[in-house]
N, C-alpha and C. Protein backbone atom coordinates (compact mmCIF):
# COMPACT_ATOMS: atom_id res chain seq x y z
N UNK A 1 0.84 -1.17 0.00
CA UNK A 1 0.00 0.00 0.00
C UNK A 1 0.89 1.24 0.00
N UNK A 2 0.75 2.47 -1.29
CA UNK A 2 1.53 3.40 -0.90
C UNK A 2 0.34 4.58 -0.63
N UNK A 3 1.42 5.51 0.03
CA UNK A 3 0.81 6.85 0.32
C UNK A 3 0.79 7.44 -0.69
N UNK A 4 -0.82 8.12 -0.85
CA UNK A 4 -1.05 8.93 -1.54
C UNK A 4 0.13 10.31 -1.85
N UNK A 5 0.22 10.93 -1.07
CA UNK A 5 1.54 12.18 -0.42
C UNK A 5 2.75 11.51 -0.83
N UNK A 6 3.21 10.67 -1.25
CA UNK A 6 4.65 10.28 -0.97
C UNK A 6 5.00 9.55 -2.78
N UNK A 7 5.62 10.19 -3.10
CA UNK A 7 5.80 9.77 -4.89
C UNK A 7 6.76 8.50 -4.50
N UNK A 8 6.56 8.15 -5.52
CA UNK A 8 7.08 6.35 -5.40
C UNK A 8 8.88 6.34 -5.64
N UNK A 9 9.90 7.64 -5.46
CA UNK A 9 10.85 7.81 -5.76
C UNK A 9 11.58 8.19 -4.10
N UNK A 10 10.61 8.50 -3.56
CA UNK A 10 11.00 9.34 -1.96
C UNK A 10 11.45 10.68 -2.16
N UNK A 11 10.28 11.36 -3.11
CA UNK A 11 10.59 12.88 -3.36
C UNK A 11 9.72 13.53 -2.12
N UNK A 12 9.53 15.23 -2.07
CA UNK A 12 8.64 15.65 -1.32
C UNK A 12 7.04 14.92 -1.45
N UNK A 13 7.04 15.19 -0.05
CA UNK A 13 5.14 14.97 -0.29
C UNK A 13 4.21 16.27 -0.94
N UNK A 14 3.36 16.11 -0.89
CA UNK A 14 2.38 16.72 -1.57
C UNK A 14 2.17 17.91 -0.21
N UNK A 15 2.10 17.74 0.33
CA UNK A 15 2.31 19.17 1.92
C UNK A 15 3.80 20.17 1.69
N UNK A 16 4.83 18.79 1.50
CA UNK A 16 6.03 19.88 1.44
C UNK A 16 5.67 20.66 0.43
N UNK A 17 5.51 20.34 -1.07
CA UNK A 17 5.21 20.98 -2.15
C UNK A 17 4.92 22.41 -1.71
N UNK A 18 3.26 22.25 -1.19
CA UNK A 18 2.31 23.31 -0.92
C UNK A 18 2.93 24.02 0.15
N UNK A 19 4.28 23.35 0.87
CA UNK A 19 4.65 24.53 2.28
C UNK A 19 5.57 25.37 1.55
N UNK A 20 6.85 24.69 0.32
CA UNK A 20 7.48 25.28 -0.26
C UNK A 20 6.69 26.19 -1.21
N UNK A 21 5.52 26.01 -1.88
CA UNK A 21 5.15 27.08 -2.71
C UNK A 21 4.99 28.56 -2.01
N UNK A 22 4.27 28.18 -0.68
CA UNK A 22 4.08 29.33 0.37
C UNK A 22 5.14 30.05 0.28
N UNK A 23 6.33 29.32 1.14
CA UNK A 23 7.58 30.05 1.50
C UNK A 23 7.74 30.97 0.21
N UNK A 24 8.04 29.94 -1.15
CA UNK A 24 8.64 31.15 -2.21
C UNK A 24 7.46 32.11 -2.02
N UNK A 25 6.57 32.37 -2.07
CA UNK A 25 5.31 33.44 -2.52
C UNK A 25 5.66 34.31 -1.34
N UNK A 26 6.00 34.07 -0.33
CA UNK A 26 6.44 35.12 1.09
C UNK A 26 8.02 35.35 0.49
N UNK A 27 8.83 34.74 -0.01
CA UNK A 27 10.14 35.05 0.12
C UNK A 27 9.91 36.32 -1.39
N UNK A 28 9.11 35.91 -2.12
CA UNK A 28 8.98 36.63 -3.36
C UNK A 28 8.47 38.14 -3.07
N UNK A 29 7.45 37.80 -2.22
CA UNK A 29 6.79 39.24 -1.45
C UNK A 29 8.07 39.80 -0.89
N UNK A 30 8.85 39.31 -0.12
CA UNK A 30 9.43 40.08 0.43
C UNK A 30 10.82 40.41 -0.18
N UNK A 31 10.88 39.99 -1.28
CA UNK A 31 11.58 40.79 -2.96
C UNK A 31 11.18 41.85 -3.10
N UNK A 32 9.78 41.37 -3.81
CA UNK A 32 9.81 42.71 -4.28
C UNK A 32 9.45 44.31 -3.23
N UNK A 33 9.17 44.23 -1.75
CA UNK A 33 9.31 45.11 -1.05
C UNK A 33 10.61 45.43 -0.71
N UNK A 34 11.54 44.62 -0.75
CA UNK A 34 12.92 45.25 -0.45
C UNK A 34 13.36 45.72 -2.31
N UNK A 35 12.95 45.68 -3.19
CA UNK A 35 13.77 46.33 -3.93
C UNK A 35 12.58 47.57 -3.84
N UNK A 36 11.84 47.46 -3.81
CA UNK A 36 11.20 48.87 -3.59
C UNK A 36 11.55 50.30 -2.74
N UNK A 37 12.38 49.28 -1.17
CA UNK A 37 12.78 49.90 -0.44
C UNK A 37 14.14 50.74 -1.27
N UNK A 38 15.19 49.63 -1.61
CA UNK A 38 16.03 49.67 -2.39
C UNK A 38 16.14 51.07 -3.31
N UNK A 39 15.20 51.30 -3.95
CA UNK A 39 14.79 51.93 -5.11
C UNK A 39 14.98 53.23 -4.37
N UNK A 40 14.24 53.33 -3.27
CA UNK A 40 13.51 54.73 -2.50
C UNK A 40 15.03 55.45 -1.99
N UNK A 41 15.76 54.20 -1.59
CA UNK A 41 16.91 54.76 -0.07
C UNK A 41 18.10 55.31 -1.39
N UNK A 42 17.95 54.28 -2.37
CA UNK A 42 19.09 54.82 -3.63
C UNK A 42 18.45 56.63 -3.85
N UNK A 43 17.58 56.52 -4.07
CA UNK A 43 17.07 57.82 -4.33
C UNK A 43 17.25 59.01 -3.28
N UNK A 44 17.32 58.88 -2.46
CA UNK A 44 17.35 59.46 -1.07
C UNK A 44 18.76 60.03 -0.82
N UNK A 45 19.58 58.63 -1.07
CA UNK A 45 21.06 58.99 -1.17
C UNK A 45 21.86 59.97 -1.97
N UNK A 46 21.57 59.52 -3.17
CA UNK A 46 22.07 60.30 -4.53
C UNK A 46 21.43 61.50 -3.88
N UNK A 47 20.44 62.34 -3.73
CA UNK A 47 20.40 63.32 -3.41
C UNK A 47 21.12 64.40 -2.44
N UNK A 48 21.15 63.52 -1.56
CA UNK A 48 22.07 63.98 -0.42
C UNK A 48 23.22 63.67 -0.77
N UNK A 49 23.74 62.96 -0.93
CA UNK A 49 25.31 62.79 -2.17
C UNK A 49 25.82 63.96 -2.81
N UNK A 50 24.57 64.28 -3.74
CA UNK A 50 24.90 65.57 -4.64
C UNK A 50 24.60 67.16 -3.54
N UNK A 51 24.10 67.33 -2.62
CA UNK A 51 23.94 68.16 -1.99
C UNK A 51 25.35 68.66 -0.86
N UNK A 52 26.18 67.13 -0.91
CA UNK A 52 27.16 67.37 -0.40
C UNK A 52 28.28 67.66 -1.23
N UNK A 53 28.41 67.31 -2.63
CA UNK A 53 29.12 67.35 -3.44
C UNK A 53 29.10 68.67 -4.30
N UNK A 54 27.83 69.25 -4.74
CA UNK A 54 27.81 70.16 -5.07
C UNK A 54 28.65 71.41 -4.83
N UNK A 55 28.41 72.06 -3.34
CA UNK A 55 29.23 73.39 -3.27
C UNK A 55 30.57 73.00 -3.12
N UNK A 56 31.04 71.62 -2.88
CA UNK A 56 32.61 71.63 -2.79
C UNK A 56 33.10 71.94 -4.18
N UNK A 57 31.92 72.26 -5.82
CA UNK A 57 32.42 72.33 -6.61
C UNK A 57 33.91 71.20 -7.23
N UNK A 58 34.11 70.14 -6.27
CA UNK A 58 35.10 69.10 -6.99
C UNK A 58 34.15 67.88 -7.77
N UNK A 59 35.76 67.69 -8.96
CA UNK A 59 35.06 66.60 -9.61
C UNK A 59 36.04 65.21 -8.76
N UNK A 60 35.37 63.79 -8.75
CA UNK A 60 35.83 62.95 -8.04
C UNK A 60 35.89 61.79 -8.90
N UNK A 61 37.48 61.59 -8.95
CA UNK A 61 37.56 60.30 -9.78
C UNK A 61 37.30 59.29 -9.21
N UNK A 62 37.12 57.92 -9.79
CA UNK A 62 36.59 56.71 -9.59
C UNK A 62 37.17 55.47 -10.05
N UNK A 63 37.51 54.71 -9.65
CA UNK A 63 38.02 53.57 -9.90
C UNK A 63 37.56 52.98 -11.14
N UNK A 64 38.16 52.80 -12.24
CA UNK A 64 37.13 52.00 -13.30
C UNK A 64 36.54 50.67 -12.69
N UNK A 65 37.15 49.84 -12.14
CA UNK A 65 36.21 48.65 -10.95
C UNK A 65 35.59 49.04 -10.37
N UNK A 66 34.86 50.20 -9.87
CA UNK A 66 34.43 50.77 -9.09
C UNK A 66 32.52 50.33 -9.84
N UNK A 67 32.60 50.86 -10.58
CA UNK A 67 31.61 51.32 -12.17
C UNK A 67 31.35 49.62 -12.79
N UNK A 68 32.50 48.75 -13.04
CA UNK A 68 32.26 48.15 -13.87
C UNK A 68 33.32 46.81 -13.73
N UNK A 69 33.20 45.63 -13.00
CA UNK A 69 34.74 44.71 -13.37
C UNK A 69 34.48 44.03 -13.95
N UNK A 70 34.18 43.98 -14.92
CA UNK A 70 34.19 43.10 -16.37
C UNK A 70 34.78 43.86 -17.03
N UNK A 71 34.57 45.53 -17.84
CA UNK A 71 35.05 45.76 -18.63
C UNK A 71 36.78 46.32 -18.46
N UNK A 72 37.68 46.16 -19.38
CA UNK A 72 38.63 46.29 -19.34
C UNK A 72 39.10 47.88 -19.97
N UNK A 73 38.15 48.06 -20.96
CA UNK A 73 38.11 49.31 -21.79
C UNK A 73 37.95 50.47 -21.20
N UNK A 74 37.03 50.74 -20.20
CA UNK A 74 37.35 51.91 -19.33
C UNK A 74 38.69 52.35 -18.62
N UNK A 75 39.17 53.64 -19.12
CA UNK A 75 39.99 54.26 -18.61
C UNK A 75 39.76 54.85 -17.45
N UNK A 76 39.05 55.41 -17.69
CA UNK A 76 38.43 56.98 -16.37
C UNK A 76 37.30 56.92 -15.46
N UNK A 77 37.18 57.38 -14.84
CA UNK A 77 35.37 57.40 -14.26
C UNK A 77 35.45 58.19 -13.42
N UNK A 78 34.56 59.54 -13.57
CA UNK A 78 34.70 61.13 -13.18
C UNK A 78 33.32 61.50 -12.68
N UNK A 79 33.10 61.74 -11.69
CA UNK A 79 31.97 62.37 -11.11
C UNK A 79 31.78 63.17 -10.91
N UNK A 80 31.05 64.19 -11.36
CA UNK A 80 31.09 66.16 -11.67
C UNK A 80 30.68 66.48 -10.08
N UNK A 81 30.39 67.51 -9.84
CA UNK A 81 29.80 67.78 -8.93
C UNK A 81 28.51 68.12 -9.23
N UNK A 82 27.91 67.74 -10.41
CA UNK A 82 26.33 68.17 -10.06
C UNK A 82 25.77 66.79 -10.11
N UNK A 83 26.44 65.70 -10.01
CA UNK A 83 26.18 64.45 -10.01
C UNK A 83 25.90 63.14 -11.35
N UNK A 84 27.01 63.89 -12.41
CA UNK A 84 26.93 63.27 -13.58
C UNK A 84 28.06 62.14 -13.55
N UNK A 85 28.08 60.98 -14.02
CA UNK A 85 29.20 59.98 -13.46
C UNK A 85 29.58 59.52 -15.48
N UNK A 86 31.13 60.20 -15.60
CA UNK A 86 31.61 60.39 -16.85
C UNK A 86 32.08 59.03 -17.14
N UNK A 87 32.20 58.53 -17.81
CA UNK A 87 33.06 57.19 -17.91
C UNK A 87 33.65 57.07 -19.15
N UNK A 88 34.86 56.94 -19.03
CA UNK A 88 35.76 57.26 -20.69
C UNK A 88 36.76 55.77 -20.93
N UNK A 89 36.41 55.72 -22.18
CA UNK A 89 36.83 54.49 -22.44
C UNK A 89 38.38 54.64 -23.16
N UNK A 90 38.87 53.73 -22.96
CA UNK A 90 40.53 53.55 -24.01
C UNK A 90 39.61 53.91 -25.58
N UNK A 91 38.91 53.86 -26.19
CA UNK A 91 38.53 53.94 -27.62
C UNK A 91 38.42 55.37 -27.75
N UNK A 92 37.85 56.60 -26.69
CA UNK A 92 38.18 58.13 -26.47
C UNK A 92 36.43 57.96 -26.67
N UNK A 93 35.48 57.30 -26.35
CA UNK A 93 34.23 57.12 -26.21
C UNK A 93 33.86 57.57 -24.97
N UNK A 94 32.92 58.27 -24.64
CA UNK A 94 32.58 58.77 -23.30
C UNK A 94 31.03 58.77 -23.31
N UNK A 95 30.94 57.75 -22.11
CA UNK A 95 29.48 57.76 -21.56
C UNK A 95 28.72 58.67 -20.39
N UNK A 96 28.11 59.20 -20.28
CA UNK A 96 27.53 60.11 -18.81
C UNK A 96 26.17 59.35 -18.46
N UNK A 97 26.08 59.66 -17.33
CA UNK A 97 25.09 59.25 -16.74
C UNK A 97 24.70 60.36 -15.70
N UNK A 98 23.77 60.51 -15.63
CA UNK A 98 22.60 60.86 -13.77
C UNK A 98 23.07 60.01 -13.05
N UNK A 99 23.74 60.47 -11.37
CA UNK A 99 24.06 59.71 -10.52
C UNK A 99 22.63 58.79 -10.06
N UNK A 100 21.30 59.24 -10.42
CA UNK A 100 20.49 58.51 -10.38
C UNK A 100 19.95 57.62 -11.28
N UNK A 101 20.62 57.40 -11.85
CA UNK A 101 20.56 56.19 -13.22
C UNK A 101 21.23 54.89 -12.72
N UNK A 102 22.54 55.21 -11.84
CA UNK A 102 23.24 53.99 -11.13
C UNK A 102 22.45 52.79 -10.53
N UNK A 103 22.82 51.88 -10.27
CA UNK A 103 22.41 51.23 -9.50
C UNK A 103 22.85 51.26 -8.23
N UNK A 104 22.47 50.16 -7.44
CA UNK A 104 22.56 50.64 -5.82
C UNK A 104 23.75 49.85 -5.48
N UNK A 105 24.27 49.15 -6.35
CA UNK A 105 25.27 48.25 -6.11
C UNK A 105 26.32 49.12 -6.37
N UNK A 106 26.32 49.69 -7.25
CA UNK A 106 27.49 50.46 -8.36
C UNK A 106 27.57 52.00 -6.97
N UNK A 107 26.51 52.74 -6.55
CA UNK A 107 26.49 53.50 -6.04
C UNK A 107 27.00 53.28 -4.66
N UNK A 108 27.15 51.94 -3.97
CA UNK A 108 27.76 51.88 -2.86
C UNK A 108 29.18 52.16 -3.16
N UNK A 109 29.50 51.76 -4.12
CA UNK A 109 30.90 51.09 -4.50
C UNK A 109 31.64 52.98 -4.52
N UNK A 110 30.31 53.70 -4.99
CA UNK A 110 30.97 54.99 -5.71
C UNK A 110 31.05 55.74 -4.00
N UNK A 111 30.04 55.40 -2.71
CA UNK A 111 29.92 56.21 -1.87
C UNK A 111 31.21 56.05 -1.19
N UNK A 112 31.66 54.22 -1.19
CA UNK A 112 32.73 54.09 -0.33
C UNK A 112 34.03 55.16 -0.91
N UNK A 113 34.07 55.58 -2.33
CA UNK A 113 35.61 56.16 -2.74
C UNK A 113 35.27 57.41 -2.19
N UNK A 114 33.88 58.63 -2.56
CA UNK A 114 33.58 59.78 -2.87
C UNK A 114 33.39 60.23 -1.32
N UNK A 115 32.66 60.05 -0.25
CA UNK A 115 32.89 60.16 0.87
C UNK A 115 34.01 60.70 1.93
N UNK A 116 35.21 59.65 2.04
CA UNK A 116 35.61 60.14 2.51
C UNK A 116 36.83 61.64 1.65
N UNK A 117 36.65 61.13 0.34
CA UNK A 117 37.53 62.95 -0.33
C UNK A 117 36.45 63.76 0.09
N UNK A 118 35.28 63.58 -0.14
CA UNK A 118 34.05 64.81 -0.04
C UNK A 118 34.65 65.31 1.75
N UNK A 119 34.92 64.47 2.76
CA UNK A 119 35.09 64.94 4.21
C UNK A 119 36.26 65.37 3.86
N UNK A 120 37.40 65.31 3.68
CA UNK A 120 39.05 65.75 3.14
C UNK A 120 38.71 67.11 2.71
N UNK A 121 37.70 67.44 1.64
CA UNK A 121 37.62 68.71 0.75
C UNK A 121 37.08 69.62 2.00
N UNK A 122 35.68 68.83 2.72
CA UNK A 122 34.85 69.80 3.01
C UNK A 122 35.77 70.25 4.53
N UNK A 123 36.75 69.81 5.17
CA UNK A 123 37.44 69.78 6.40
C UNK A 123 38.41 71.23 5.51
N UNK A 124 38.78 70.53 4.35
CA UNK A 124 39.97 71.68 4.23
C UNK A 124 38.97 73.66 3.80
N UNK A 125 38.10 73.27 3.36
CA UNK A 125 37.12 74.37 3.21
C UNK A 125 36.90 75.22 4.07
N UNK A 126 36.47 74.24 5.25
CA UNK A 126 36.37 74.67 6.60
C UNK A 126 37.12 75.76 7.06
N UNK A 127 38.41 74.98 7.03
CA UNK A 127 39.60 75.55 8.12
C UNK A 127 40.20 76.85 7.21
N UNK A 128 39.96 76.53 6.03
CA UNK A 128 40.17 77.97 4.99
C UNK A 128 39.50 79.02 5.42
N UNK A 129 38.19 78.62 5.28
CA UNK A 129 37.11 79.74 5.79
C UNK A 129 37.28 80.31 7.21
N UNK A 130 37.63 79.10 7.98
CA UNK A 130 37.61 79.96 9.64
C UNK A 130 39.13 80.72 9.42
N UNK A 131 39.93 80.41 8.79
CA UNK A 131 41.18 81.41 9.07
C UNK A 131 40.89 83.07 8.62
N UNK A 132 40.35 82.46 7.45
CA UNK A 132 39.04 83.95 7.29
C UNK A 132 39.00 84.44 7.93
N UNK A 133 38.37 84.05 8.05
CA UNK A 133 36.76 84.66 9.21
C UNK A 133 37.81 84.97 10.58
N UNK A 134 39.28 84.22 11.09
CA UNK A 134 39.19 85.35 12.60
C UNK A 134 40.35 85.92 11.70
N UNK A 135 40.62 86.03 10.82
CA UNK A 135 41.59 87.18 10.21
C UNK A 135 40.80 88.51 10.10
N UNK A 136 39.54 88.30 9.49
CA UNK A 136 39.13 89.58 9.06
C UNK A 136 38.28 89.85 10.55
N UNK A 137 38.31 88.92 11.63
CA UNK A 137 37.36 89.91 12.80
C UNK A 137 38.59 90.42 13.30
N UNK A 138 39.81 90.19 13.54
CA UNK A 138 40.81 90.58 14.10
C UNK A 138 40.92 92.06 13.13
N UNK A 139 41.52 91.79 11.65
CA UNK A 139 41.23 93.16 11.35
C UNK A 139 40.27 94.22 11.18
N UNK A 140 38.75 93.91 11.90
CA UNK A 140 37.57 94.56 12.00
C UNK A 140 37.85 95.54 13.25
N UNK A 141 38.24 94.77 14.54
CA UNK A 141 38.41 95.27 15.70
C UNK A 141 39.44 96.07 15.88
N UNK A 142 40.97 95.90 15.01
CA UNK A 142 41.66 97.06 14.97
C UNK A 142 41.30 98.00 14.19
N UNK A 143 40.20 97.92 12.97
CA UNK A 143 39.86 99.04 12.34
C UNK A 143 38.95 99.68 13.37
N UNK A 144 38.15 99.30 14.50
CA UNK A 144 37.16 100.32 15.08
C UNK A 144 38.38 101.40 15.79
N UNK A 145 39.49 101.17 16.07
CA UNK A 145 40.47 101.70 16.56
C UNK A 145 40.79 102.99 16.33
N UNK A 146 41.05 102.90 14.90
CA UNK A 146 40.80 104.03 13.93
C UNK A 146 40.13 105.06 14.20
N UNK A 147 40.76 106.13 14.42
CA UNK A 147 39.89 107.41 14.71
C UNK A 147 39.52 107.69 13.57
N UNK A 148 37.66 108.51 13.82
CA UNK A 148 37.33 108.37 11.92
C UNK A 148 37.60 109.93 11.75
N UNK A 149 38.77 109.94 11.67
CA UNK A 149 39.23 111.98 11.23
C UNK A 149 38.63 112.12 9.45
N UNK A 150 38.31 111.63 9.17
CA UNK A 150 37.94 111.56 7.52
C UNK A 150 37.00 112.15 7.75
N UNK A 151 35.57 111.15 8.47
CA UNK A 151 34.07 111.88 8.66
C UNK A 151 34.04 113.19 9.38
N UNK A 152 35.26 113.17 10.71
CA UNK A 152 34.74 114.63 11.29
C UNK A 152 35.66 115.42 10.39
N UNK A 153 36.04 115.64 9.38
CA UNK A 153 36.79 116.43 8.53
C UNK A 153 35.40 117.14 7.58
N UNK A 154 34.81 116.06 7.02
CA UNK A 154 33.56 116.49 6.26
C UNK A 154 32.73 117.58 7.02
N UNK A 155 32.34 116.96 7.98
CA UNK A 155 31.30 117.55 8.92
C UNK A 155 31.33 119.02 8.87
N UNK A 156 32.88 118.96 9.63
CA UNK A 156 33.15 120.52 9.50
C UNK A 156 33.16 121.39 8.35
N UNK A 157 33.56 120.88 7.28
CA UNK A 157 33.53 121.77 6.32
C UNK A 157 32.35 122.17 5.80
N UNK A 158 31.71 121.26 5.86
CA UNK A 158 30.19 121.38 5.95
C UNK A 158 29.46 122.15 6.42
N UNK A 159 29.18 122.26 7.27
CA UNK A 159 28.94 122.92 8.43
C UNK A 159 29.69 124.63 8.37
N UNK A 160 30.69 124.31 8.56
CA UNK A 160 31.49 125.68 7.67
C UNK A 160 31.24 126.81 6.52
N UNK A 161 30.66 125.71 5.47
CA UNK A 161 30.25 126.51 4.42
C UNK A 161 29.39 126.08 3.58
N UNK A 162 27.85 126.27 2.70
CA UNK A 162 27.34 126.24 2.17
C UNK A 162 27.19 125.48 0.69
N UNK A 163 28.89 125.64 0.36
CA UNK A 163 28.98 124.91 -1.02
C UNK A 163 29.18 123.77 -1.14
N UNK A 164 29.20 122.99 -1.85
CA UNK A 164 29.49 121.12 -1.89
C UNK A 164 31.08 121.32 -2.19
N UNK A 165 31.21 120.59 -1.26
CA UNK A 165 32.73 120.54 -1.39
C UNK A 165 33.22 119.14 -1.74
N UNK A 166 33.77 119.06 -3.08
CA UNK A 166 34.86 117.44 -3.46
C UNK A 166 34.97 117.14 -2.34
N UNK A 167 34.91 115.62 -2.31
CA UNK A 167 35.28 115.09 -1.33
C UNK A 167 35.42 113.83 -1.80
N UNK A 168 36.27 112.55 -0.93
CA UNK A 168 36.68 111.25 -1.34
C UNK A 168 34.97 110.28 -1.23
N UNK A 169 34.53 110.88 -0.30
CA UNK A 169 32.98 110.34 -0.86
C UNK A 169 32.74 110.39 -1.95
N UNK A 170 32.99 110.97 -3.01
CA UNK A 170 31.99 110.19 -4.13
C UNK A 170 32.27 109.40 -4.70
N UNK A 171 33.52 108.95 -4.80
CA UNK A 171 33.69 107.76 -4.93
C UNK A 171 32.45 106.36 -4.84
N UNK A 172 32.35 106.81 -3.34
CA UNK A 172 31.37 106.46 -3.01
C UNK A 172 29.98 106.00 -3.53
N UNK A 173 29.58 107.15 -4.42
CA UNK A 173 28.47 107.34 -4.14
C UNK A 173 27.76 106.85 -5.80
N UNK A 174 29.16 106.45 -6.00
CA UNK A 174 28.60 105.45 -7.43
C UNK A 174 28.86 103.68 -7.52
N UNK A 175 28.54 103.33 -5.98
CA UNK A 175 28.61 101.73 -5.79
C UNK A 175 28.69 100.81 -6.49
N UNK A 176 27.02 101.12 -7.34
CA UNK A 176 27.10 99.92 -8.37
C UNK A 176 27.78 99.83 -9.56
N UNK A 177 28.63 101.08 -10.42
CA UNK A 177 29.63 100.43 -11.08
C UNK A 177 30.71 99.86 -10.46
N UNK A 178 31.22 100.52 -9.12
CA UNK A 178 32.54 100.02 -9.06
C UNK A 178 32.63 98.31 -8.38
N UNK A 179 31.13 97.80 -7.99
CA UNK A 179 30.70 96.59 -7.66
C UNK A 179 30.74 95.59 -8.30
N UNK A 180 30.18 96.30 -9.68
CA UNK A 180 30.03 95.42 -11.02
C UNK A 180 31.40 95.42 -11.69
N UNK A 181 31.95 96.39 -11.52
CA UNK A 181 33.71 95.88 -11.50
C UNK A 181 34.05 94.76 -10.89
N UNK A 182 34.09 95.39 -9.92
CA UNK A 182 34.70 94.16 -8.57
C UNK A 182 34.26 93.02 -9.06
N UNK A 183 32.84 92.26 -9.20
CA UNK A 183 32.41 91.51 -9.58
C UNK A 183 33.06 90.84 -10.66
N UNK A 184 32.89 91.23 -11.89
CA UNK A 184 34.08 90.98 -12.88
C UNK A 184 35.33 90.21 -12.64
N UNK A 185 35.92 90.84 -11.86
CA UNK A 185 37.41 90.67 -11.67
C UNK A 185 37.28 89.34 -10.16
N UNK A 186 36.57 89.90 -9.59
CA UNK A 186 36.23 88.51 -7.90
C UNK A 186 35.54 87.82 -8.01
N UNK A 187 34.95 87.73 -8.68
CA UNK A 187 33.69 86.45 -8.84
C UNK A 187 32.77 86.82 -8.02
């Protein structure tokens, strides 16, 4: 007498079957919610990626393995700062992409190189800027020092007499060309 459930080879029964179909249909569900997740956090990243990358204004090279280890033909792989990922081949062929075109695999690979230069750039930015910044309060506070003999020079003459008198104010008093100079020449 054989069992119905039990194939005449000693394969699964007819239960395992139906427990394994379950499992895949839960393991499948829970596919396709993790690439969904997948999808969202890639998206999330690249943004904030490029938000950090952006004002450092650097471009960040890349490992051609980084991008791709199969192909051998890539030379280069350049990441702009507005988040375009260049890839130049030995043939002088050049591909671009949207850092959001990557995949999430390729994009780890790119966070582990770009990261820590992005902290290197944004540390040295930093310490640029604060040397700034107490250079020019240091020379702010010896300028209040400065007796302003210039202004009470005006005053008086002013005051003195009725007519407009030349003075190094007007210079002054035509800002916006000499701004739009400046501009020009300082960025």
């Amino acid at each position: 007498m054989q069992d119905s459930k039990v194939s005449m080879q000693g394969n699964l029964t007819e239960t395992e079957i139906t427990n394994s179909i379950r499992s895949l249909q839960e393991e499948s569900q829970q596919i396709s919610e993790l690439v969904e997740m997948e999808k969202s956090y890639s998206a999330e990243v690249t943004a904030q990626l490029k938000q950090i990358i952006m004002p450092l204004n650097a471009s960040y090279h890349i490992k051609p393995e980084s991008v791709s280890k199969n192909d051998s033909s890539i030379s280069d792989v350049i990441l702009t700062p507005q988040g375009v990922v260049c890839v130049f081949y030995s043939s002088g062929n050049v591909v671009s992409r949207p850092l959001e075109s990557i995949t999430s695999e390729v994009l780890i690979r790119i966070l582990s190189e770009v990261i820590p230069e992005a902290k290197l750039l944004t540390n040295e930015r930093r310490q640029k800027l604060s040397g700034r910044v107490m250079t020019l309060e240091k020379l702010s506070k010896e300028m209040r020092k400065v007796p302003n003999g210039g202004a009470r020079a005006r005053q008086a003459a002013s005051s003195g007499s009725d007519q407009a008198q030349p003075s190094a104010g007007n210079a002054r008093e035509r800002p916006s060309q000499n701004q739009d100079a400046m501009k020009s020449v300082f960025g």
